[in-house]
PDB file of N, CA and C in Angstrom:
ATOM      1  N   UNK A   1      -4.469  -6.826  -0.075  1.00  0.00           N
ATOM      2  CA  UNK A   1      -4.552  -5.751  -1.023  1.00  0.00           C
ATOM      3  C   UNK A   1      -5.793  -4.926  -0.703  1.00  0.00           C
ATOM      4  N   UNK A   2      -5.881  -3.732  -0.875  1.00  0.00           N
ATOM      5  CA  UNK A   2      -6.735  -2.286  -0.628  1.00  0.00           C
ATOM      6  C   UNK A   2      -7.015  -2.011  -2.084  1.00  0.00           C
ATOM      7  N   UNK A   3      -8.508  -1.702  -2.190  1.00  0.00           N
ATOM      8  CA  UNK A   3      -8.435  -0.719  -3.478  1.00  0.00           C
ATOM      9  C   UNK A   3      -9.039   0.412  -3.508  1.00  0.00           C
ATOM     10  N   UNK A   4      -8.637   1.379  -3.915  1.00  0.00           N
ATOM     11  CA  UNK A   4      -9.226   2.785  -3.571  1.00  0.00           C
ATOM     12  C   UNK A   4      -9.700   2.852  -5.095  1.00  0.00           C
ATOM     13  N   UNK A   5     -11.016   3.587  -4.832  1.00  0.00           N
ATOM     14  CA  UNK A   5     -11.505   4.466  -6.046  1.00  0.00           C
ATOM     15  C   UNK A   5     -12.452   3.067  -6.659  1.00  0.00           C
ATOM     16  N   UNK A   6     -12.907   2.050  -5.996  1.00  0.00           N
ATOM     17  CA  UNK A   6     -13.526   0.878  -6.541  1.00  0.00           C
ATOM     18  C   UNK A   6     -14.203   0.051  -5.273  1.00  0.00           C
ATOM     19  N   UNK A   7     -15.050  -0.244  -5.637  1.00  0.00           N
ATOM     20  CA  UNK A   7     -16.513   0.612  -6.067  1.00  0.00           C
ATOM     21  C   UNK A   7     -16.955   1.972  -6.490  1.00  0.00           C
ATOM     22  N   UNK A   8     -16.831   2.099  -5.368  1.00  0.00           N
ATOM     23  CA  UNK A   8     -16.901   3.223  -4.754  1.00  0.00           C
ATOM     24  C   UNK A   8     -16.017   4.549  -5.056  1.00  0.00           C
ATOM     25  N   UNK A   9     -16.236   5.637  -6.362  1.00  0.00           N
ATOM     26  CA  UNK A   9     -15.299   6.221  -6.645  1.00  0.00           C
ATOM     27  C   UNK A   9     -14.965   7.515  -6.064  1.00  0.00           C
ATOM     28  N   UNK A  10     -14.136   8.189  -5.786  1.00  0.00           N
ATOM     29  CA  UNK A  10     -13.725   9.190  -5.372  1.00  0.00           C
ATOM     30  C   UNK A  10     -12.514  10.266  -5.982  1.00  0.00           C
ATOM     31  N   UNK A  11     -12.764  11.515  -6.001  1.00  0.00           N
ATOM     32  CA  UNK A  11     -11.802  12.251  -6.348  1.00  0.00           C
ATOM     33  C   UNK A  11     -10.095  12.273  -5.998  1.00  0.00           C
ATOM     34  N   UNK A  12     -10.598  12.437  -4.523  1.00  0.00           N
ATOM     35  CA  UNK A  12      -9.244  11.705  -3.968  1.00  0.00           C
ATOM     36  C   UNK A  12      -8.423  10.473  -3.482  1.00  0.00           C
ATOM     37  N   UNK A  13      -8.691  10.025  -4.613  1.00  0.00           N
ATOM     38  CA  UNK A  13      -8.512   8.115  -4.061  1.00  0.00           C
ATOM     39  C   UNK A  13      -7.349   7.792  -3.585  1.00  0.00           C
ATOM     40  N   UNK A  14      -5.842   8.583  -4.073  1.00  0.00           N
ATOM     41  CA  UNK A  14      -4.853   8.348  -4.290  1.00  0.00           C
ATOM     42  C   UNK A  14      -3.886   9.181  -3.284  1.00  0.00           C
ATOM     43  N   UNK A  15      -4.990  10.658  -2.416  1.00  0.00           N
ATOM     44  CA  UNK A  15      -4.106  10.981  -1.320  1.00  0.00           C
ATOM     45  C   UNK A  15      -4.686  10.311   0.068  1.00  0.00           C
ATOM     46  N   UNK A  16      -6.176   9.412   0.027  1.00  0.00           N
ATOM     47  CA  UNK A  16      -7.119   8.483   0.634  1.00  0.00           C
ATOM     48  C   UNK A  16      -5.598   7.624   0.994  1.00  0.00           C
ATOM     49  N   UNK A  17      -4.947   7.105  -0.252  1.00  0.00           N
ATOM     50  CA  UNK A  17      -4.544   5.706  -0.380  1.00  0.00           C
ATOM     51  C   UNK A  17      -3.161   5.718   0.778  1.00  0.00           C
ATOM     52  N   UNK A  18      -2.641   7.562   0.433  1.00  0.00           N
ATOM     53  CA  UNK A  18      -1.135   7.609   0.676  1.00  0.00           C
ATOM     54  C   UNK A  18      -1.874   7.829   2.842  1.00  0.00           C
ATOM     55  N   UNK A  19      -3.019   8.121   2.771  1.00  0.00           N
ATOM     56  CA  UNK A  19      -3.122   8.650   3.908  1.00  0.00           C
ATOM     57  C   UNK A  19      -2.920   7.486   4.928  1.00  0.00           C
ATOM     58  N   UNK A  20      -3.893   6.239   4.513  1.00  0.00           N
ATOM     59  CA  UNK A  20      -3.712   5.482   5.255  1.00  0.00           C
ATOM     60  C   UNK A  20      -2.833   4.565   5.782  1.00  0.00           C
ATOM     61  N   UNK A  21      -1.646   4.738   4.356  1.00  0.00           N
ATOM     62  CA  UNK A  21      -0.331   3.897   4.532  1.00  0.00           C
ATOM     63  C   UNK A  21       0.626   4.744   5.398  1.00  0.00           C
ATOM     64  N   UNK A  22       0.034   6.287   5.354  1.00  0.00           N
ATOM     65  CA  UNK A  22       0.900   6.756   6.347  1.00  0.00           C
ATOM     66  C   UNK A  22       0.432   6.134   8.122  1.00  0.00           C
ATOM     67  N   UNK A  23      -0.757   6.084   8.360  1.00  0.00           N
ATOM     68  CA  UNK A  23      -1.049   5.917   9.516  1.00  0.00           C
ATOM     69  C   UNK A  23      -1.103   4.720   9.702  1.00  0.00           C
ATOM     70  N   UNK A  24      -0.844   3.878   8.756  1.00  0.00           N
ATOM     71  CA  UNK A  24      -0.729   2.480   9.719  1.00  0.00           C
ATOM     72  C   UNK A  24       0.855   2.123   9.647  1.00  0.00           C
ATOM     73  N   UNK A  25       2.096   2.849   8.967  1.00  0.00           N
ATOM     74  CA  UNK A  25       2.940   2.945   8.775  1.00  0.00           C
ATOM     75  C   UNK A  25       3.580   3.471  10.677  1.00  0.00           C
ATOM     76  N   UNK A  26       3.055   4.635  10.722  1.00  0.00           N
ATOM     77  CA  UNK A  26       2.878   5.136  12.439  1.00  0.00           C
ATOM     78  C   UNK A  26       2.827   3.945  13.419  1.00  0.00           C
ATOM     79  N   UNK A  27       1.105   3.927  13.132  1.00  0.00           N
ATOM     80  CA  UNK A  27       0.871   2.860  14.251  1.00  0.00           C
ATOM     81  C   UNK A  27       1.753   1.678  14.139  1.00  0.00           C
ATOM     82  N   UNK A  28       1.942   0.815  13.414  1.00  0.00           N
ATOM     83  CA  UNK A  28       3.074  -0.198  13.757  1.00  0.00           C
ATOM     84  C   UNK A  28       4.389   0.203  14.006  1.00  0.00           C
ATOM     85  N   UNK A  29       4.720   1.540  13.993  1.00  0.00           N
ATOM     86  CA  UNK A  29       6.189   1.717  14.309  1.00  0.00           C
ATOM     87  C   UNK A  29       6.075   1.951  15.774  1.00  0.00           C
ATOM     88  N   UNK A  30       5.271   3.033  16.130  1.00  0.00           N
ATOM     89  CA  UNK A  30       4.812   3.053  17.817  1.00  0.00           C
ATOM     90  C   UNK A  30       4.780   1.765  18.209  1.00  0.00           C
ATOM     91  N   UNK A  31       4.195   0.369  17.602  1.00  0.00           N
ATOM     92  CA  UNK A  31       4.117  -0.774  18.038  1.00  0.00           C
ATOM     93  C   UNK A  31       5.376  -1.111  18.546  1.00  0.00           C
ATOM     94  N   UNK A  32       6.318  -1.229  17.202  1.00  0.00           N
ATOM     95  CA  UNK A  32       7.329  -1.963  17.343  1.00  0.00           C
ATOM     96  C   UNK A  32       7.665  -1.859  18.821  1.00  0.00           C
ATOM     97  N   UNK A  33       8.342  -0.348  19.201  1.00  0.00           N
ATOM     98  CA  UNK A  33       8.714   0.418  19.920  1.00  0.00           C
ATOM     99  C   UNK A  33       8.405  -0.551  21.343  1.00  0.00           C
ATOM    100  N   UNK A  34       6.772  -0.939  21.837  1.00  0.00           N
ATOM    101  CA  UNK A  34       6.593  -1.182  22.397  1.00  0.00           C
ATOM    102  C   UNK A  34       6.636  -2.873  22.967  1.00  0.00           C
ATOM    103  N   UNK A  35       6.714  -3.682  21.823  1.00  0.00           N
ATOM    104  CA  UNK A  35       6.985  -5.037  21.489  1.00  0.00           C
ATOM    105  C   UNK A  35       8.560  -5.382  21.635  1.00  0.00           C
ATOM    106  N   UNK A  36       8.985  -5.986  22.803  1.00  0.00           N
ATOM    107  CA  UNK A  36      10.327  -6.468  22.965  1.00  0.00           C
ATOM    108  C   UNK A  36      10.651  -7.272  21.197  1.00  0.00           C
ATOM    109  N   UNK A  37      11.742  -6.562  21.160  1.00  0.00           N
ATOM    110  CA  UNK A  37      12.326  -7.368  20.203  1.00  0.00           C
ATOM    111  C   UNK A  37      13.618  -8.527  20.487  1.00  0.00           C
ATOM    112  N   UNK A  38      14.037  -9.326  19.533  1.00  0.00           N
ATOM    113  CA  UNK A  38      15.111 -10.530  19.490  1.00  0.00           C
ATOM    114  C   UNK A  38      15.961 -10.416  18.450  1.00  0.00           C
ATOM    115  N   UNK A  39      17.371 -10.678  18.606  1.00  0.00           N
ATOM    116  CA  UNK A  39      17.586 -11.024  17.654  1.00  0.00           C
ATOM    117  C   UNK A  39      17.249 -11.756  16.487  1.00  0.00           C
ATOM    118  N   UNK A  40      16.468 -12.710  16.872  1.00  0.00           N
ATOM    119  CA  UNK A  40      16.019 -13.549  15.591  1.00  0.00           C
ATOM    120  C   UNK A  40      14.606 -13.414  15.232  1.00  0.00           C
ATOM    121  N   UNK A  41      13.612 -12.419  15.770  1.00  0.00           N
ATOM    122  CA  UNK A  41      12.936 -11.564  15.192  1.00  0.00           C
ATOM    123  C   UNK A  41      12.301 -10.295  15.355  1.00  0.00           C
ATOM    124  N   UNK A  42      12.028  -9.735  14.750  1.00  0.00           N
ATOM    125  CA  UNK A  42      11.796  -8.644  14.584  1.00  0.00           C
ATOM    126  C   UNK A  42      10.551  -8.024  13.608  1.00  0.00           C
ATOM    127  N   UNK A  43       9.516  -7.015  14.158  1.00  0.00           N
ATOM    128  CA  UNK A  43       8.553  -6.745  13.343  1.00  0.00           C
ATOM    129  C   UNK A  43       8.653  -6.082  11.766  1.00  0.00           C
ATOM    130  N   UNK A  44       8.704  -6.316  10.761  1.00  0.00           N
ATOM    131  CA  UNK A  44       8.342  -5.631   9.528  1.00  0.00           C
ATOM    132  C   UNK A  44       7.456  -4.933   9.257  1.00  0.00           C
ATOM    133  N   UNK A  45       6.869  -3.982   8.493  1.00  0.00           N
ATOM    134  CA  UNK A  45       6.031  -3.553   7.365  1.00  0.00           C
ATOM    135  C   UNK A  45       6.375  -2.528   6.518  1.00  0.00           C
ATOM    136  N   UNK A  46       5.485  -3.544   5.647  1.00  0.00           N
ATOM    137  CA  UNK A  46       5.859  -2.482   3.869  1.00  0.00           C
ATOM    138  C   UNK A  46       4.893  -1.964   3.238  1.00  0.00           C
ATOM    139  N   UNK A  47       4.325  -0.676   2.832  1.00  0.00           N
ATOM    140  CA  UNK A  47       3.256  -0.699   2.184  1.00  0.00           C
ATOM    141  C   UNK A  47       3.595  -0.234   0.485  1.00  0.00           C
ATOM    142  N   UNK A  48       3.613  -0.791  -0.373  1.00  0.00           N
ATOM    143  CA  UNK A  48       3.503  -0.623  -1.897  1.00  0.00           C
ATOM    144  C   UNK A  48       2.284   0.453  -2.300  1.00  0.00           C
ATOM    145  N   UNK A  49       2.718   1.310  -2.761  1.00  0.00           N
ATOM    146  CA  UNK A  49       0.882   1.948  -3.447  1.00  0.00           C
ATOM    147  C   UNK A  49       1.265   2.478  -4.838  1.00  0.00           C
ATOM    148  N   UNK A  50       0.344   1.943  -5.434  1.00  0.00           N
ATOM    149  CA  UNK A  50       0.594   2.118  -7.102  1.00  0.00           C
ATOM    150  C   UNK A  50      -0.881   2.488  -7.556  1.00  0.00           C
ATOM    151  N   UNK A  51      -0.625   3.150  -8.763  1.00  0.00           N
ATOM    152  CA  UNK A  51      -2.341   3.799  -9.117  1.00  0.00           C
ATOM    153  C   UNK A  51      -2.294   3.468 -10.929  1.00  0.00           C
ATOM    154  N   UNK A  52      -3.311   2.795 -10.984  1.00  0.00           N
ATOM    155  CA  UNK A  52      -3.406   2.217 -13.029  1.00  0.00           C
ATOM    156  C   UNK A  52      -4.404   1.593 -12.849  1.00  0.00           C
ATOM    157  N   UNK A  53      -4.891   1.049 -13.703  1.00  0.00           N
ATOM    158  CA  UNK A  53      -6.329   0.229 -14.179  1.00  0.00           C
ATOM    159  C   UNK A  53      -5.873  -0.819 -14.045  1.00  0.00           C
ATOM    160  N   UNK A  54      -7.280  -1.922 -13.167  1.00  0.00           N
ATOM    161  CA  UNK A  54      -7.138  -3.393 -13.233  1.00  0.00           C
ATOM    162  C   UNK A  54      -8.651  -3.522 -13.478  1.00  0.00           C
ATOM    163  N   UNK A  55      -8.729  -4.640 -13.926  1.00  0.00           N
ATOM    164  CA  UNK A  55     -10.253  -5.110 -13.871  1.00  0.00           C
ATOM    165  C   UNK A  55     -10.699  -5.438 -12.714  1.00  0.00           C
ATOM    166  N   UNK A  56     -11.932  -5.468 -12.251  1.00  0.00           N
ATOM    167  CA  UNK A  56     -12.129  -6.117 -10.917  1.00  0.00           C
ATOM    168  C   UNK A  56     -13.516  -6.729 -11.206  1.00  0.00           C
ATOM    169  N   UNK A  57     -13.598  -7.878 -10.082  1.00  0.00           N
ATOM    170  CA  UNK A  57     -14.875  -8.241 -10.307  1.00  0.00           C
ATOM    171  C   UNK A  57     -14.664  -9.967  -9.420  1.00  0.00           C
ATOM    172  N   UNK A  58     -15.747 -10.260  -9.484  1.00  0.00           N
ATOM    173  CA  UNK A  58     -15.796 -11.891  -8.890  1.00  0.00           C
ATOM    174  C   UNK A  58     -15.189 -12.841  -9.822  1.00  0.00           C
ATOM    175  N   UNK A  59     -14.283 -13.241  -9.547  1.00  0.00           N
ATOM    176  CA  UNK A  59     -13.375 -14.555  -9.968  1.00  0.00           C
ATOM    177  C   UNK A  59     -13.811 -15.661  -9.434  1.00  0.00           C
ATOM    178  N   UNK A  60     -13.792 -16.687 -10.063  1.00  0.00           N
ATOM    179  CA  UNK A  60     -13.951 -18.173  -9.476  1.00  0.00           C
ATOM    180  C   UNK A  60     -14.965 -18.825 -10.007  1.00  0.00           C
ATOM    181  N   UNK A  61     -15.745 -19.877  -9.003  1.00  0.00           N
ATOM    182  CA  UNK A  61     -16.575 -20.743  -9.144  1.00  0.00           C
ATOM    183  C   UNK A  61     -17.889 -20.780  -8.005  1.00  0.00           C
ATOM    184  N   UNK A  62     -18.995 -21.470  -8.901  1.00  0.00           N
ATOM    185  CA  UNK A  62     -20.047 -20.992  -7.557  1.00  0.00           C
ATOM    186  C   UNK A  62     -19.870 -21.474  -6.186  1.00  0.00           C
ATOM    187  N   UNK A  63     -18.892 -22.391  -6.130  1.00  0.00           N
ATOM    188  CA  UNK A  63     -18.674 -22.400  -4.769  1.00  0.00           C
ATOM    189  C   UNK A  63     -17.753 -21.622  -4.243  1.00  0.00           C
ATOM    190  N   UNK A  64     -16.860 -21.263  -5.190  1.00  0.00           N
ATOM    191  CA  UNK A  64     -15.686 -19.770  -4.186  1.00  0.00           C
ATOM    192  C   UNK A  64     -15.658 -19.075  -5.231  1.00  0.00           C
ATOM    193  N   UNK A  65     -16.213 -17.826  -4.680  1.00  0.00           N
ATOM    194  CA  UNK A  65     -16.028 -16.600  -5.747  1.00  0.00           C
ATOM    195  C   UNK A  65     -15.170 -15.695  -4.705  1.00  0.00           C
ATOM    196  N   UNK A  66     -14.399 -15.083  -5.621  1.00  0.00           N
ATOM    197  CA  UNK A  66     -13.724 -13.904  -4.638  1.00  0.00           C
ATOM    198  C   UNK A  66     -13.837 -12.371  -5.481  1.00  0.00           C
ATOM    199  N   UNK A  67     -13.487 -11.094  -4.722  1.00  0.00           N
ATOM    200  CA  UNK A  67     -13.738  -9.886  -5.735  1.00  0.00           C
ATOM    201  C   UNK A  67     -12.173  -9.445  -5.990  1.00  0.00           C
ATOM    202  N   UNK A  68     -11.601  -9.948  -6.693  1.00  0.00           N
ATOM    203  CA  UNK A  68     -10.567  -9.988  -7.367  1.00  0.00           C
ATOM    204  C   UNK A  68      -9.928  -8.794  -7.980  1.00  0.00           C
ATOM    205  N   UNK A  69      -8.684  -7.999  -8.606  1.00  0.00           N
ATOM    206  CA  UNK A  69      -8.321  -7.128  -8.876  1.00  0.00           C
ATOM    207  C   UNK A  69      -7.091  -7.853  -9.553  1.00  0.00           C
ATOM    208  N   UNK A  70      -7.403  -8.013 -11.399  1.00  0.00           N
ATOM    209  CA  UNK A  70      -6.110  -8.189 -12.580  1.00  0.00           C
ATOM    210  C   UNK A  70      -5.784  -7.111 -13.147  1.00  0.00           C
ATOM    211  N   UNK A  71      -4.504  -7.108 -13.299  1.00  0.00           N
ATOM    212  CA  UNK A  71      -4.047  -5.898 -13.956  1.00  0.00           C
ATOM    213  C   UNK A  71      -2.377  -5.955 -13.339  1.00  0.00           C
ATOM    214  N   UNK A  72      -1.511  -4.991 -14.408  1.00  0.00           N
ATOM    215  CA  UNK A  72      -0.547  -4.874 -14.317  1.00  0.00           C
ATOM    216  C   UNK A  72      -0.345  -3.900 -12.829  1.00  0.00           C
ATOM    217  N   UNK A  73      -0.915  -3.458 -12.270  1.00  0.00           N
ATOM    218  CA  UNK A  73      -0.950  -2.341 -11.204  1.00  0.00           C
ATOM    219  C   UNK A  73      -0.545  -3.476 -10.175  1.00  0.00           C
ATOM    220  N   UNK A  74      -1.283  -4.834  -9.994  1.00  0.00           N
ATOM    221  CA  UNK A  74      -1.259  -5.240  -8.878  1.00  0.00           C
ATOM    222  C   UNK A  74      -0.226  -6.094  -8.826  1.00  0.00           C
ATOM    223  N   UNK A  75       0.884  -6.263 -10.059  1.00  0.00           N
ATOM    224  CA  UNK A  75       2.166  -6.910  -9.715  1.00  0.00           C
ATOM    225  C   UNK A  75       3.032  -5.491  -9.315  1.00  0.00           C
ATOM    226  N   UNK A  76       3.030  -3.903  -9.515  1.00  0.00           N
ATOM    227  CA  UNK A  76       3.868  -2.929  -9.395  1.00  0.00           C
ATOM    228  C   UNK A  76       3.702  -2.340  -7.928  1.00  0.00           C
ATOM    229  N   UNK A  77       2.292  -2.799  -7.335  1.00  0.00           N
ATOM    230  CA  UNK A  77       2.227  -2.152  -5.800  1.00  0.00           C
ATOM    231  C   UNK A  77       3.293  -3.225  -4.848  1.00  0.00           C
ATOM    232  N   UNK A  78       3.009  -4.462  -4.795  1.00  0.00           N
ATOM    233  CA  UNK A  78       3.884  -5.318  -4.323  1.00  0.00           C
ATOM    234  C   UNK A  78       5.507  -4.869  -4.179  1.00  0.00           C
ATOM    235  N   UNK A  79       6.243  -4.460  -5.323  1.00  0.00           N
ATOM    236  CA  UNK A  79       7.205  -4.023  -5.432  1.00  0.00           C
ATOM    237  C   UNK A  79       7.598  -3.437  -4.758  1.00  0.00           C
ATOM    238  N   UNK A  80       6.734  -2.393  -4.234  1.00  0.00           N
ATOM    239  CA  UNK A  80       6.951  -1.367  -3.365  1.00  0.00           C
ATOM    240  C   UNK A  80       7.379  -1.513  -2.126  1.00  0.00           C
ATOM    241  N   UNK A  81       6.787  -2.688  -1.252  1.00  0.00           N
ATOM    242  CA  UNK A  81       7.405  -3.403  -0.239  1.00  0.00           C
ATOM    243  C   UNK A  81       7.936  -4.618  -0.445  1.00  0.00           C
ATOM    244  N   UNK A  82       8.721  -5.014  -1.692  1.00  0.00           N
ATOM    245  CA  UNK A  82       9.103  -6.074  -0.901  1.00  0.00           C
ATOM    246  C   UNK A  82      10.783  -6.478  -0.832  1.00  0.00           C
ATOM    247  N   UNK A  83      10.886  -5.379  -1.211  1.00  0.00           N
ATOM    248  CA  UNK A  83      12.887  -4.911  -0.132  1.00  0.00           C
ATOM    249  C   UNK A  83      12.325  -5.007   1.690  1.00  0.00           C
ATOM    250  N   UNK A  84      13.034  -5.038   2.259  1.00  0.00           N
ATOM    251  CA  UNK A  84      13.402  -5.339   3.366  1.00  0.00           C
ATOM    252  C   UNK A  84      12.727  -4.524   3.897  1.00  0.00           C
ATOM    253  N   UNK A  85      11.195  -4.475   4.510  1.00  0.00           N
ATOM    254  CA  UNK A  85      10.364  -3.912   4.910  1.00  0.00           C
ATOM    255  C   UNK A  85      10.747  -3.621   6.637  1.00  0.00           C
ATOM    256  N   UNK A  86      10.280  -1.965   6.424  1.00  0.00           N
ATOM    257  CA  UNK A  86      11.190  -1.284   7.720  1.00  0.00           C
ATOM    258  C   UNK A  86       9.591  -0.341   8.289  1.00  0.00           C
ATOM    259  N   UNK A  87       9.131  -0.325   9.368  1.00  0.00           N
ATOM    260  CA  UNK A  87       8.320   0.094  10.192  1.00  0.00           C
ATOM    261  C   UNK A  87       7.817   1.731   9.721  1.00  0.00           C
ATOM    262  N   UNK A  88       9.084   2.293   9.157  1.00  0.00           N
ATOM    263  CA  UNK A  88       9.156   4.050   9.025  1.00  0.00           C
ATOM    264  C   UNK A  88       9.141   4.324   7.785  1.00  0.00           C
ATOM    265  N   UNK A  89       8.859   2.833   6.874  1.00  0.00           N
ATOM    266  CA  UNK A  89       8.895   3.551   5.297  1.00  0.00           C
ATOM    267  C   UNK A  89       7.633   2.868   4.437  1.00  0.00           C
ATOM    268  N   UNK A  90       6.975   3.514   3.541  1.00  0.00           N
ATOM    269  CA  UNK A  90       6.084   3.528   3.272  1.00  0.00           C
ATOM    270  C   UNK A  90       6.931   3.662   1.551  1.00  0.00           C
ATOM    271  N   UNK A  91       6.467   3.380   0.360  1.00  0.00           N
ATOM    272  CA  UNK A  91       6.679   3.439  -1.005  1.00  0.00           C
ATOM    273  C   UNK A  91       5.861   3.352  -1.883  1.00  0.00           C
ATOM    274  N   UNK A  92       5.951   4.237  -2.813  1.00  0.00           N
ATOM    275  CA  UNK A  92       5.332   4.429  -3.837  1.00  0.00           C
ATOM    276  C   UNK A  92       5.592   4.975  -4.993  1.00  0.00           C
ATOM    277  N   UNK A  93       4.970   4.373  -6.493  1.00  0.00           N
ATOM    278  CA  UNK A  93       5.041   4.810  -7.766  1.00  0.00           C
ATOM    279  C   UNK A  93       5.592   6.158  -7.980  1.00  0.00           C
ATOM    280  N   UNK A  94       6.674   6.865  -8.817  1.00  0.00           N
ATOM    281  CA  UNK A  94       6.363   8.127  -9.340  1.00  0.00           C
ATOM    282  C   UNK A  94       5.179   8.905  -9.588  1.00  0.00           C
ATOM    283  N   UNK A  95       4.236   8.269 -10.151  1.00  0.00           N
ATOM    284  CA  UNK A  95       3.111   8.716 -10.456  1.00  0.00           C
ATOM    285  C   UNK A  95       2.294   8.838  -9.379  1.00  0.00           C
ATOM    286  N   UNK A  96       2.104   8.409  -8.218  1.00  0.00           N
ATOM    287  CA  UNK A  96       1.686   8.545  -7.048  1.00  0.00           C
ATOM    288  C   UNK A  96       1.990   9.523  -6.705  1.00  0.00           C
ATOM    289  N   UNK A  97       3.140   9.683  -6.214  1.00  0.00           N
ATOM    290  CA  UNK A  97       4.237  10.681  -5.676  1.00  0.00           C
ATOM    291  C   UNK A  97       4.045  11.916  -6.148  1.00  0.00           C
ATOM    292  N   UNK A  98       3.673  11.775  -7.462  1.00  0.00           N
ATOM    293  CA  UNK A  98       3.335  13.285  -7.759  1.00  0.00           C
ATOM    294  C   UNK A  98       2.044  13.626  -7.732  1.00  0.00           C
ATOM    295  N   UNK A  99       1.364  13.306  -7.800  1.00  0.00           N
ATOM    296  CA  UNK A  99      -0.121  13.138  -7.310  1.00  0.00           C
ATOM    297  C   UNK A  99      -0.671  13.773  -5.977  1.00  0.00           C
ATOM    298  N   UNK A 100       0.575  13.489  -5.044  1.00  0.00           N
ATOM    299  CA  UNK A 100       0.207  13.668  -3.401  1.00  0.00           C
ATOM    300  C   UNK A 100       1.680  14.568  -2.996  1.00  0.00           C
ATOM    301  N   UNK A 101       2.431  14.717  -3.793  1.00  0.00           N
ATOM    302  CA  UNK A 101       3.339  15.740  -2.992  1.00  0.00           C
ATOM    303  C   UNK A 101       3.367  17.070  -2.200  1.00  0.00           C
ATOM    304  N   UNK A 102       2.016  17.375  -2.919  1.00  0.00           N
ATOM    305  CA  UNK A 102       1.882  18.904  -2.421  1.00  0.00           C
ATOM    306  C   UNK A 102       1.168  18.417  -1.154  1.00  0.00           C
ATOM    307  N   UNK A 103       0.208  17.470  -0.674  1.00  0.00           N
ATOM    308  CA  UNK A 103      -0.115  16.824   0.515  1.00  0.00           C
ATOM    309  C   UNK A 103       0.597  16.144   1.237  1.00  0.00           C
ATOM    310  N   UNK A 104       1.387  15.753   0.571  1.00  0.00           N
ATOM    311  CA  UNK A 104       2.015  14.987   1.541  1.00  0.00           C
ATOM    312  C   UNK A 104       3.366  14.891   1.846  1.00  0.00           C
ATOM    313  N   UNK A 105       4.460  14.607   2.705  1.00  0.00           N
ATOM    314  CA  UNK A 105       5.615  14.944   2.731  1.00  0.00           C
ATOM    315  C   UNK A 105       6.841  13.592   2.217  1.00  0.00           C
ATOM    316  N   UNK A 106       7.474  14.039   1.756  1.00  0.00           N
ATOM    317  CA  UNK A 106       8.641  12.424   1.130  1.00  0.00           C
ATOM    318  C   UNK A 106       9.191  13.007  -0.209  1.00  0.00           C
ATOM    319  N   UNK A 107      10.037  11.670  -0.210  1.00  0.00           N
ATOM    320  CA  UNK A 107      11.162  11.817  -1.074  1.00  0.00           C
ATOM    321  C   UNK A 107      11.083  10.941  -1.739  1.00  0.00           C
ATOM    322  N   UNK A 108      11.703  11.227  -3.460  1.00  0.00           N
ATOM    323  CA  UNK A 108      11.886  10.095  -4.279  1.00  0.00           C
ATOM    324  C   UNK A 108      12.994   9.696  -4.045  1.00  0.00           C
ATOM    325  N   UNK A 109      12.648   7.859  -3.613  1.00  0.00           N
ATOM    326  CA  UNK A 109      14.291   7.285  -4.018  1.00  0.00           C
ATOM    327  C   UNK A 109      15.161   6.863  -4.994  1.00  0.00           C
ATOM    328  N   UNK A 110      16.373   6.558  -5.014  1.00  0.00           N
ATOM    329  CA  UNK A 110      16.324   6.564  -6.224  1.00  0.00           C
ATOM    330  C   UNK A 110      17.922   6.014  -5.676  1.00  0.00           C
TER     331      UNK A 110
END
């Protein structure tokens, strides 16, 4: 998981977010391309991006702390990839989507 706009806040967190799922969305498809494939496997990726409030902060114990992110956001980004993750598609929230349309190019599915 990625979080934009935390710490560290920014105006554009959310065309930041769509930018990079576009380019690593690219780069592993150029991959694929180049990676013999098999019938019995084959490369995936999915990227989910969803934008809402979670808490964040160090979870755990003094011997394992981690910087954690709860909230309903981080069961709705998941969603996003986890249909049958395809090299050329990238997904995201309505509310995203409209956020970055005028930047960015795509379609709602539906």
């Amino acid at each position: 998981m990625i979080l934009f706009n935390a710490p560290i806040q920014f105006d554009d967190h959310t065309q930041r977010a769509v930018k990079m799922a576009v380019e690593m969305r690219d780069t592993i498809g150029a991959l694929t391309q180049k990676w013999p494939q098999t019938a019995a496997h084959s490369l995936g990726f999915g990227v989910g991006i969803a934008l809402g409030y979670a808490t964040l902060g160090q979870i755990g114990f003094e011997q394992r702390l981690e910087y954690a992110a709860i909230g309903s956001v981080n069961q709705t980004s998941p969603r996003g990839c986890a249909t049958k993750p395809r090299p050329t598609r990238s997904s995201s929230s309505q509310r995203v989507y409209g956020m970055v349309e005028a930047v960015a190019e795509g379609a709602l599915a539906g």
